[in-house]
C-alpha atoms as a PDB file:
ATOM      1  CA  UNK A   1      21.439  -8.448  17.119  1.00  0.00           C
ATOM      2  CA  UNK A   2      17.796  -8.814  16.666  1.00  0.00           C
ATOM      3  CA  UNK A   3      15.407 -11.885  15.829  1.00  0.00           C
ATOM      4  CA  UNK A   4      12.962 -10.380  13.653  1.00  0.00           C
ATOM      5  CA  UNK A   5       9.944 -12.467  11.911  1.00  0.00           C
ATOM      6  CA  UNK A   6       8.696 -11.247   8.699  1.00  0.00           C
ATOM      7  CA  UNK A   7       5.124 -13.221   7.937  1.00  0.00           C
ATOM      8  CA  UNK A   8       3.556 -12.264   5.024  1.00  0.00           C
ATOM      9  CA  UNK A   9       0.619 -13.235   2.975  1.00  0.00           C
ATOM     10  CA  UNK A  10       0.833 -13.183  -0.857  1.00  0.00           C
ATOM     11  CA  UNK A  11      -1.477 -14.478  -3.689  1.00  0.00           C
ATOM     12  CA  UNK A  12       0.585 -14.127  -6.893  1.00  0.00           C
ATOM     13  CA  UNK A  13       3.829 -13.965  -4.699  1.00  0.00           C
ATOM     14  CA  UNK A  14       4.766 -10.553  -4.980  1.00  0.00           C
ATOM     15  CA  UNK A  15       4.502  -9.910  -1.334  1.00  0.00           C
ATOM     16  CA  UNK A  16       7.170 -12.232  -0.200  1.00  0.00           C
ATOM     17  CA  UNK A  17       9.166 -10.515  -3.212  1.00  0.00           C
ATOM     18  CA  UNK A  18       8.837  -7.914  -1.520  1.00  0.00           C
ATOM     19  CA  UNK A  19      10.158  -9.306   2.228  1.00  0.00           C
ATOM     20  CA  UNK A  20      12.902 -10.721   0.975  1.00  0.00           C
ATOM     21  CA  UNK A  21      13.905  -7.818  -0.072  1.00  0.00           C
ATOM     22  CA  UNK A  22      13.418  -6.867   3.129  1.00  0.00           C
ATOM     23  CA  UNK A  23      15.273  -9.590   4.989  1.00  0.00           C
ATOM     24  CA  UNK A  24      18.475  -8.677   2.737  1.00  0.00           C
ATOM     25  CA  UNK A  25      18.602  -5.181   3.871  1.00  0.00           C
ATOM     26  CA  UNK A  26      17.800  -6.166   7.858  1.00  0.00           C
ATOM     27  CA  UNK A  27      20.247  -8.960   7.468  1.00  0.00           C
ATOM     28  CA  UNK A  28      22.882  -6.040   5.967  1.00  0.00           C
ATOM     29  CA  UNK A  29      22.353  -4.592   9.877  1.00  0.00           C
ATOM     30  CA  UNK A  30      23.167  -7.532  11.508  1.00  0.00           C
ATOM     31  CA  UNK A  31      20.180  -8.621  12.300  1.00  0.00           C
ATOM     32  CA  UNK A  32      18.356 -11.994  12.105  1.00  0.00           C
ATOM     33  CA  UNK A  33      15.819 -12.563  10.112  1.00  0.00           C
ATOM     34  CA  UNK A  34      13.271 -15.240   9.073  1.00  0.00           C
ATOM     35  CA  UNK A  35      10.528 -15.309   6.718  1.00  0.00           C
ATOM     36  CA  UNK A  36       7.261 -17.450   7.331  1.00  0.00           C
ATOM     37  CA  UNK A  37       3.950 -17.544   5.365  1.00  0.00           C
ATOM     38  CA  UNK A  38       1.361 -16.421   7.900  1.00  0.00           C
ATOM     39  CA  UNK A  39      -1.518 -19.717   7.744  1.00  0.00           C
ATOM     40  CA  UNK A  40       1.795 -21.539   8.078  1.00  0.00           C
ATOM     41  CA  UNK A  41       4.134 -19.768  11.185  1.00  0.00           C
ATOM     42  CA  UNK A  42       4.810 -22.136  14.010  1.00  0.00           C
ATOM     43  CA  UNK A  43       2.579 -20.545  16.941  1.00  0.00           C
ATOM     44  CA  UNK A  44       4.949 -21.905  19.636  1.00  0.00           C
ATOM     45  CA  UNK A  45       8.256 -20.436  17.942  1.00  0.00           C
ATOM     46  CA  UNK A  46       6.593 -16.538  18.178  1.00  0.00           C
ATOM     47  CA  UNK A  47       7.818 -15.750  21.544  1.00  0.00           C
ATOM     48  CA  UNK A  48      11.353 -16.219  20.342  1.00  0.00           C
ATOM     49  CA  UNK A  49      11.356 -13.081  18.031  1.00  0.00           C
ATOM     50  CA  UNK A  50      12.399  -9.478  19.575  1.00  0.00           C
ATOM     51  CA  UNK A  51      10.451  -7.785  16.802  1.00  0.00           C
ATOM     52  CA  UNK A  52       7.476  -8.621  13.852  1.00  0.00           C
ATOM     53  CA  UNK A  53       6.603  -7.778  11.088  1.00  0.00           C
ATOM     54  CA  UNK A  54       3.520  -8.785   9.394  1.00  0.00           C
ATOM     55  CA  UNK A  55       3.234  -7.873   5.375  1.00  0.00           C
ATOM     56  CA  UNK A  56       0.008  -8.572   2.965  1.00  0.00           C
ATOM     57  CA  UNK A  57      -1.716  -8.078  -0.164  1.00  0.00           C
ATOM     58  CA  UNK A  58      -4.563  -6.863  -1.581  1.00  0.00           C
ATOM     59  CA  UNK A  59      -6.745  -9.354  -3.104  1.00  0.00           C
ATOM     60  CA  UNK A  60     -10.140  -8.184  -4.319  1.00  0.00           C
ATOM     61  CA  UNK A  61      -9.950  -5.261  -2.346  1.00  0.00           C
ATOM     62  CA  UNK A  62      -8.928  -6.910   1.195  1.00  0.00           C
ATOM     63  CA  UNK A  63      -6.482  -8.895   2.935  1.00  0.00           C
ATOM     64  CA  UNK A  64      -6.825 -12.085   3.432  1.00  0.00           C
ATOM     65  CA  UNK A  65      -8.584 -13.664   6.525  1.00  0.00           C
ATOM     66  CA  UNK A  66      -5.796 -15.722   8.102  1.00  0.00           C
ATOM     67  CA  UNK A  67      -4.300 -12.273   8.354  1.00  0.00           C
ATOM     68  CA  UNK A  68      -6.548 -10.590  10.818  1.00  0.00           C
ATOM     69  CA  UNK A  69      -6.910 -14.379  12.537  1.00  0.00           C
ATOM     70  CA  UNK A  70      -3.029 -14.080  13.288  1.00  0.00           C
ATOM     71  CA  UNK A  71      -3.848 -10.425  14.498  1.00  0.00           C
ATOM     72  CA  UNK A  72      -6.932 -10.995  16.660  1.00  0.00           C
ATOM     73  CA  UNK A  73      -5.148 -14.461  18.377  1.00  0.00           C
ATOM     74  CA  UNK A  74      -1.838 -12.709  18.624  1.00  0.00           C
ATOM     75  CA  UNK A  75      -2.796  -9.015  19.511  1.00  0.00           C
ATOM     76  CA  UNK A  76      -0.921  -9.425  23.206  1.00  0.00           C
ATOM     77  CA  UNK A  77       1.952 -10.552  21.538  1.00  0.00           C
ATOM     78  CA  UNK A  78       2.585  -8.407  19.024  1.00  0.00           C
ATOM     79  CA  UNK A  79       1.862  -5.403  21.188  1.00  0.00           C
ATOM     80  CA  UNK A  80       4.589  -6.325  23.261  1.00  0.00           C
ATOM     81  CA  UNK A  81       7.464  -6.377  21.412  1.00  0.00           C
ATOM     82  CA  UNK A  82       8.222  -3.880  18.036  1.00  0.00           C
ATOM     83  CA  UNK A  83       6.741  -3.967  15.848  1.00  0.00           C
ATOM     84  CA  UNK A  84       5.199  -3.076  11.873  1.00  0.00           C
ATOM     85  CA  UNK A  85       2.680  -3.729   8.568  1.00  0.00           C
ATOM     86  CA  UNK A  86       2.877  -3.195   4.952  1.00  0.00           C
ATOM     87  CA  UNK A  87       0.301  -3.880   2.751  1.00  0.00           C
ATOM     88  CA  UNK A  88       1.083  -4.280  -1.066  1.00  0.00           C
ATOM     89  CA  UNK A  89      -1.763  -3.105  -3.416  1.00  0.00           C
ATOM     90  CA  UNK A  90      -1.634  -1.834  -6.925  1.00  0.00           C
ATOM     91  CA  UNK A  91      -3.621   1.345  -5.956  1.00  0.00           C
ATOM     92  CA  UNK A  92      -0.634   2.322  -4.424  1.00  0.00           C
ATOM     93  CA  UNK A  93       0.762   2.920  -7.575  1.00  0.00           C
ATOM     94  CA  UNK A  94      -0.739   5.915  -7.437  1.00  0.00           C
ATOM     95  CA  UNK A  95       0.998   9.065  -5.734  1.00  0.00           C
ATOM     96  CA  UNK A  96      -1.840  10.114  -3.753  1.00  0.00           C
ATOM     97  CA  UNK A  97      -2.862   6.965  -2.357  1.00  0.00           C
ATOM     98  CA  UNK A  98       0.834   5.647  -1.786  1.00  0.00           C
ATOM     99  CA  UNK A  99       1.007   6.574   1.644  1.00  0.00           C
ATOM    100  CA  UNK A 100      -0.518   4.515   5.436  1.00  0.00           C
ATOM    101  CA  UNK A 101      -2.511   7.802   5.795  1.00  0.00           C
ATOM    102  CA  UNK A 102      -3.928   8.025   2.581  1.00  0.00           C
ATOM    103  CA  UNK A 103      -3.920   4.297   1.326  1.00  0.00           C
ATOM    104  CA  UNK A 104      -7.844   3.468   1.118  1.00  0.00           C
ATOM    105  CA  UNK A 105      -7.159   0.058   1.288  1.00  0.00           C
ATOM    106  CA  UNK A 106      -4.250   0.082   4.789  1.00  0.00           C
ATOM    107  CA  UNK A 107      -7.219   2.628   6.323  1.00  0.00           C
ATOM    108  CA  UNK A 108      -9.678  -0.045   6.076  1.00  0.00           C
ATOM    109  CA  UNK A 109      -7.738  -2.503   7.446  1.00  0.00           C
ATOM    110  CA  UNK A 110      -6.864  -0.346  10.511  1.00  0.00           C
ATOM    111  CA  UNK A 111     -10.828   0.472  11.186  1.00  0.00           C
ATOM    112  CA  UNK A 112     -11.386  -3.585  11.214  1.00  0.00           C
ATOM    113  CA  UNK A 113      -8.342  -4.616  13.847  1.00  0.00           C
ATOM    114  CA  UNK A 114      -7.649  -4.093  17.469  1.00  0.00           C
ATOM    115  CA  UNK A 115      -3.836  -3.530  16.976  1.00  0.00           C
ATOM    116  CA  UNK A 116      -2.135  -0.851  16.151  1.00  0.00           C
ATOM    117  CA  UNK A 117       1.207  -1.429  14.241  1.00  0.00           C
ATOM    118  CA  UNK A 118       3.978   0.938  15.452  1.00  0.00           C
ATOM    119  CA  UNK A 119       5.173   1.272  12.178  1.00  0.00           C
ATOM    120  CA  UNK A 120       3.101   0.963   8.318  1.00  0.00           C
ATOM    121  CA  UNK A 121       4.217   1.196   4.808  1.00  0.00           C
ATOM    122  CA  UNK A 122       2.326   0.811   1.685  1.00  0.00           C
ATOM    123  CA  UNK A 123       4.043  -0.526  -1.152  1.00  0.00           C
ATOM    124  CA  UNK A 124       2.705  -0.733  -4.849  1.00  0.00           C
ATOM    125  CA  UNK A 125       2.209  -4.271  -6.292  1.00  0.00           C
ATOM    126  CA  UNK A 126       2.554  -6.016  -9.815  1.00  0.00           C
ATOM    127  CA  UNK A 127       0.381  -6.263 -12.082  1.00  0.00           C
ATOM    128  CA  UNK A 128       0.634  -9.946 -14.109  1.00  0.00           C
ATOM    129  CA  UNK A 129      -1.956 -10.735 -16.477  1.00  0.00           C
ATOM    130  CA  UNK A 130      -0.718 -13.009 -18.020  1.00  0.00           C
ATOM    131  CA  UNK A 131      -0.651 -15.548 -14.633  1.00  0.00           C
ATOM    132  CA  UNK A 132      -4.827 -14.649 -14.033  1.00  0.00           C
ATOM    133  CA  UNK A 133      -7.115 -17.135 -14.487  1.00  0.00           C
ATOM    134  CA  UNK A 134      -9.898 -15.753 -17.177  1.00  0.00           C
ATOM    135  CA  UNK A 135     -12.109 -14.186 -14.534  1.00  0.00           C
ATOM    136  CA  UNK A 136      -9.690 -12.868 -12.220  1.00  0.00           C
ATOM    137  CA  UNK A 137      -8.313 -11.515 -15.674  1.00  0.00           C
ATOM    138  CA  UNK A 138     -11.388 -10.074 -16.371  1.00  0.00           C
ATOM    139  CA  UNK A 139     -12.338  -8.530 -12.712  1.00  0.00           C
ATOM    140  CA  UNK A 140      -8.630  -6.807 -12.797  1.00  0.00           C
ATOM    141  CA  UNK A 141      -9.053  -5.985 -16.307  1.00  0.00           C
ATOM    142  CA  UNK A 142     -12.350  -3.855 -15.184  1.00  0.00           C
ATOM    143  CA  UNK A 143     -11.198  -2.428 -11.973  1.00  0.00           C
ATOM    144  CA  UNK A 144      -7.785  -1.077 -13.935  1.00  0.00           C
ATOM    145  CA  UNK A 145     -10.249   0.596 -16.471  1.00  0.00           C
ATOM    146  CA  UNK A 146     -12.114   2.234 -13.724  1.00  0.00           C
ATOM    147  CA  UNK A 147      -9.037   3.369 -12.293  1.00  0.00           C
ATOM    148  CA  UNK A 148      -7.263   4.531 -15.185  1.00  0.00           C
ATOM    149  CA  UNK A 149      -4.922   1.749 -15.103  1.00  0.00           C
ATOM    150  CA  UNK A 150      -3.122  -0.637 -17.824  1.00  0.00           C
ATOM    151  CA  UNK A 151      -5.690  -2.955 -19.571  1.00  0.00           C
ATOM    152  CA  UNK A 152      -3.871  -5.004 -22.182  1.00  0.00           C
ATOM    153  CA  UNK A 153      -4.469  -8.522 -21.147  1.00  0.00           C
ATOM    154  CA  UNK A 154      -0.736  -9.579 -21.843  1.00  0.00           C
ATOM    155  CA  UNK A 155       1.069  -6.142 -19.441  1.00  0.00           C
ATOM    156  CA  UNK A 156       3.084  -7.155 -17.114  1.00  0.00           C
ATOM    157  CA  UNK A 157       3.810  -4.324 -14.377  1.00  0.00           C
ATOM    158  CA  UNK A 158       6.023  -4.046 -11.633  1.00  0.00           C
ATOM    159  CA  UNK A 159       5.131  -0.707  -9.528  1.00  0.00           C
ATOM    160  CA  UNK A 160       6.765  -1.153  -6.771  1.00  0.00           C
ATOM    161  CA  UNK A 161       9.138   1.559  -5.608  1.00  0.00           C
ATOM    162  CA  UNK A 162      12.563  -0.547  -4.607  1.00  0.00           C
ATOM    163  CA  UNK A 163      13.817   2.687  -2.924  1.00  0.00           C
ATOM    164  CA  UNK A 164      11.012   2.790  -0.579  1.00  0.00           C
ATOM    165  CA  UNK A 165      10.891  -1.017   0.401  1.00  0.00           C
ATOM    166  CA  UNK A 166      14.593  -0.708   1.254  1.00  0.00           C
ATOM    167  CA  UNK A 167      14.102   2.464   3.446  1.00  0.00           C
ATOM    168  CA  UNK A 168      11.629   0.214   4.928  1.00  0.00           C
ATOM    169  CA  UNK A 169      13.974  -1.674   5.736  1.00  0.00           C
ATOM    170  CA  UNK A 170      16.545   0.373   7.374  1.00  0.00           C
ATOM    171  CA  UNK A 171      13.615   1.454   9.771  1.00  0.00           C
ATOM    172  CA  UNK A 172      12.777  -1.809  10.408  1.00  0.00           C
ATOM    173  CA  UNK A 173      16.082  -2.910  11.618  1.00  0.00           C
ATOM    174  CA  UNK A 174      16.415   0.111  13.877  1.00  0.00           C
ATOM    175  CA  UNK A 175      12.934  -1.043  16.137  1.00  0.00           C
END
């Protein structure tokens, strides 16, 4: 048995949706699992995980800063142990740009860090208008027009493809 952390970093909460999904699957191998928001993890408790997992989303096109702090003051440790990240983003929604290598947004991310993750995944977020403030409303409102997406102010969209986090997480309890 394992003692694998899962931090994520979520705006809307979709992302830790999305890990514990995760954790019930890892937790079906036997494994142990706990789930900590990333500007919140206890530093001193890292060293007592075999594995991590770090999972974020997308929030005006990056992820959010205390997500490549954790990275940059944590590199040594993470490298040392296994290891993955996910990043949930609703461009993923699309077929050709639901994959680590062809994700615009995980491919950015990977040019701007130091580490590389052993293992990535990209998973497809929700769209919620109906929880947006007026101008984040708008801003998504736009971008979805640009990108062919749904643009009725009161859509609520889950894209995320179940199937896929769950494989996810048979390969993360096999690190």
């Amino acid at each position: 048995m394992s003692r694998i952390l899962i931090l994520y970093s979520t705006i809307d909460g979709h992302t830790l949706k999305i890990c514990r999904v995760l954790q019930q699957v890892i937790e079906q191998h036997g494994h142990a699992v706990t789930l900590a928001d990333i500007s919140a993890v206890n530093q001193d408790d890292l060293p007592g995980f075999d594995k991590i997992v770090i999972g974020a989303s997308i929030h005006y096109g990056k992820h959010s800063r205390q997500v490549y702090d954790f990275i940059r003051k944590h590199r040594v440790l993470l490298e040392s142990r296994p290891n993955a990240f996910f990043s949930v983003n609703i461009v993923a929604r699309k077929p050709e740009k639901n994959q680590p290598e062809t994700n615009p947004y995980l491919r950015k991310f990977l040019g701007q860090i130091a580490w590389r993750p052993r293992h990535l995944a990209v998973f497809a977020g929700k769209l919620n208008y109906p929880i947006y403030g007026p101008i984040d409303r708008m801003m998504i409102r736009f971008i979805m027009l640009l990108t062919h997406g749904p643009t009725d102010p009161s859509t609520v969209v889950e894209f995320t493809d179940w199937q896929k986090v769950e494989a996810f997480g048979h390969t993360l309890s096999e690190l």
